[in-house]
C-alpha atoms as a PDB file:
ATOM      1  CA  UNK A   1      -0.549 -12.981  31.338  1.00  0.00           C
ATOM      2  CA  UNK A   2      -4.008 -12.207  32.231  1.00  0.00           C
ATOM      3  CA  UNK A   3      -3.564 -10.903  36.014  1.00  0.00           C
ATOM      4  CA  UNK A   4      -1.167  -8.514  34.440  1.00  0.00           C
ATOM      5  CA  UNK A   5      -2.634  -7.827  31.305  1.00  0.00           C
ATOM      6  CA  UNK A   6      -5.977  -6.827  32.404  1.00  0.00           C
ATOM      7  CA  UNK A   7      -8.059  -9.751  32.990  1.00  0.00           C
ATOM      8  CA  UNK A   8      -9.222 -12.986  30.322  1.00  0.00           C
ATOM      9  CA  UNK A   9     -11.074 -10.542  28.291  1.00  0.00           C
ATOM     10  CA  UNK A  10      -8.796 -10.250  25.027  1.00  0.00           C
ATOM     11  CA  UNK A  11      -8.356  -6.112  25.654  1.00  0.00           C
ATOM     12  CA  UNK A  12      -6.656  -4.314  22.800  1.00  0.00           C
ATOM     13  CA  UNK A  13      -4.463  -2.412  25.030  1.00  0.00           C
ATOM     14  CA  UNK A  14      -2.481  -5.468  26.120  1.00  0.00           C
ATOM     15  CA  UNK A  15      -2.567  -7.430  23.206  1.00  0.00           C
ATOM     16  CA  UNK A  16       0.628  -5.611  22.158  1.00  0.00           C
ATOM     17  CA  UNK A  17       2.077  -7.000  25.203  1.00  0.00           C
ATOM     18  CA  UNK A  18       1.471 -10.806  24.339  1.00  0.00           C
ATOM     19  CA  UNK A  19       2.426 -10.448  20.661  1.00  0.00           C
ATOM     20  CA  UNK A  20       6.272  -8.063  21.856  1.00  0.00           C
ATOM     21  CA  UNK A  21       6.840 -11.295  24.383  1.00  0.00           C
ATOM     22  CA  UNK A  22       6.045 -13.629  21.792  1.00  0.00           C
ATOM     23  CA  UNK A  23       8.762 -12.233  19.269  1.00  0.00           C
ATOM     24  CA  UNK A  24      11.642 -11.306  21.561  1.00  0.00           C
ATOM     25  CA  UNK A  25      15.115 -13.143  22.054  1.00  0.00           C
ATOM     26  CA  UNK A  26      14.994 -15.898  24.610  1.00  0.00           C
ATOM     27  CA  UNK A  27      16.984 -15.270  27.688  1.00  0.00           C
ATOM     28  CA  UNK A  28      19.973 -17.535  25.978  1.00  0.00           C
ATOM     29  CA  UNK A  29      19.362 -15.945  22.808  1.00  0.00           C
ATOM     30  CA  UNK A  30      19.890 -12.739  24.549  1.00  0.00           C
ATOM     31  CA  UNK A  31      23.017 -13.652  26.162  1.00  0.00           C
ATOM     32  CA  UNK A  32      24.401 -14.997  22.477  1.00  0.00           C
ATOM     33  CA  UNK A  33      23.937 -12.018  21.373  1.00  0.00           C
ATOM     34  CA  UNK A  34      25.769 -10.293  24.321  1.00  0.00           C
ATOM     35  CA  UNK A  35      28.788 -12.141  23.432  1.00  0.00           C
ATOM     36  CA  UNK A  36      28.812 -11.547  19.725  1.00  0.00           C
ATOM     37  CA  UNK A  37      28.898  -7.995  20.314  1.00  0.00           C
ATOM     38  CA  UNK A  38      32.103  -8.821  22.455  1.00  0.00           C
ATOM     39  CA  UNK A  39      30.717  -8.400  26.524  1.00  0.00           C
ATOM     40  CA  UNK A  40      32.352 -10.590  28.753  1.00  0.00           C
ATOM     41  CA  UNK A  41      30.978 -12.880  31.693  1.00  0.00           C
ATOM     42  CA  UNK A  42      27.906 -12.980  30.375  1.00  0.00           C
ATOM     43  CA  UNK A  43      25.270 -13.738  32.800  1.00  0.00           C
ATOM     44  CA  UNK A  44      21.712 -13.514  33.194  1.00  0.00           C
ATOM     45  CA  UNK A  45      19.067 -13.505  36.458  1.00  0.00           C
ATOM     46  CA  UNK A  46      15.219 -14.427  36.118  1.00  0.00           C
ATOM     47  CA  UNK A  47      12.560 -12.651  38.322  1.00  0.00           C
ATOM     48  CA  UNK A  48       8.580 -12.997  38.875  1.00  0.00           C
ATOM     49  CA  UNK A  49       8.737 -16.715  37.971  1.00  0.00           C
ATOM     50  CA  UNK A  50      10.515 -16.062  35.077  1.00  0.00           C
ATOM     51  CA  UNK A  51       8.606 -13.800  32.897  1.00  0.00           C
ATOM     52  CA  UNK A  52      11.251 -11.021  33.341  1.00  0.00           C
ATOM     53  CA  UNK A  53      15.139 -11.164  33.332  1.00  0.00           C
ATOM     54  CA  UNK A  54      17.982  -9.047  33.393  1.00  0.00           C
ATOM     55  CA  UNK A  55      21.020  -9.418  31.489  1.00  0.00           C
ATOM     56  CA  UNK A  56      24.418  -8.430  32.451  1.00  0.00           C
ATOM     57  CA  UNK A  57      28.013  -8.624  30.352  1.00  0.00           C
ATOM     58  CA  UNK A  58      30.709  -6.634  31.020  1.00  0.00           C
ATOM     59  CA  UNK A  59      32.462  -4.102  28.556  1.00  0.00           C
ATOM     60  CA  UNK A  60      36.171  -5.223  27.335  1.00  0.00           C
ATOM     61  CA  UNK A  61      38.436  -2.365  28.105  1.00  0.00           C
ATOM     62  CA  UNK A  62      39.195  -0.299  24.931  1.00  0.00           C
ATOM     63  CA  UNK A  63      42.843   0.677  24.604  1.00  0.00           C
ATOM     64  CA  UNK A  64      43.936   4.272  22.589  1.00  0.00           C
ATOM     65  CA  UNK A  65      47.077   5.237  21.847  1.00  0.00           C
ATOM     66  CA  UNK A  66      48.962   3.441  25.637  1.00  0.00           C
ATOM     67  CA  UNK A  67      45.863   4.628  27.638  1.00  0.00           C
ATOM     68  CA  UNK A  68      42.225   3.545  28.862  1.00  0.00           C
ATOM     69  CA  UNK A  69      40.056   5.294  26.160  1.00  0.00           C
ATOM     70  CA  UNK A  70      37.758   7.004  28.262  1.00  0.00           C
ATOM     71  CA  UNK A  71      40.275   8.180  31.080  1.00  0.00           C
ATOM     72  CA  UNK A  72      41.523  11.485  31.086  1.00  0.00           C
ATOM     73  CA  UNK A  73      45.074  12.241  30.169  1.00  0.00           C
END
């Protein structure tokens, strides 16, 4: 990461970056995770050569009482 972290010179204010990336999820870690909290059609879409993604899973609908929960009565 050294174009955006600043240049080769080991600068304090981005080591933080290197050592976050180093200990979060993977991308299919991430999405395993998605679906053991119960999303659906989990998917997810790399960007800038794949040092950035984003994650998407949709919500199962949540049933009160014979209605939507959420919805008005």
């Amino acid at each position: 990461m050294p174009i955006l972290g600043g240049g080769r010179e080991k600068s304090a204010d981005y080591i933080w970056l290197h050592e976050s990336t180093e200990q979060f999820l993977s991308k299919k870690q991430l999405c395993d995770l998605f679906r053991e909290v119960g999303l659906q059609n989990v998917t997810y879409r790399s960007f800038m050569f794949g040092s950035c993604a984003l994650h998407t899973g949709i919500k199962k609908p949540c049933f009160a009482a014979g209605r939507e929960a959420g919805k008005p009565q």
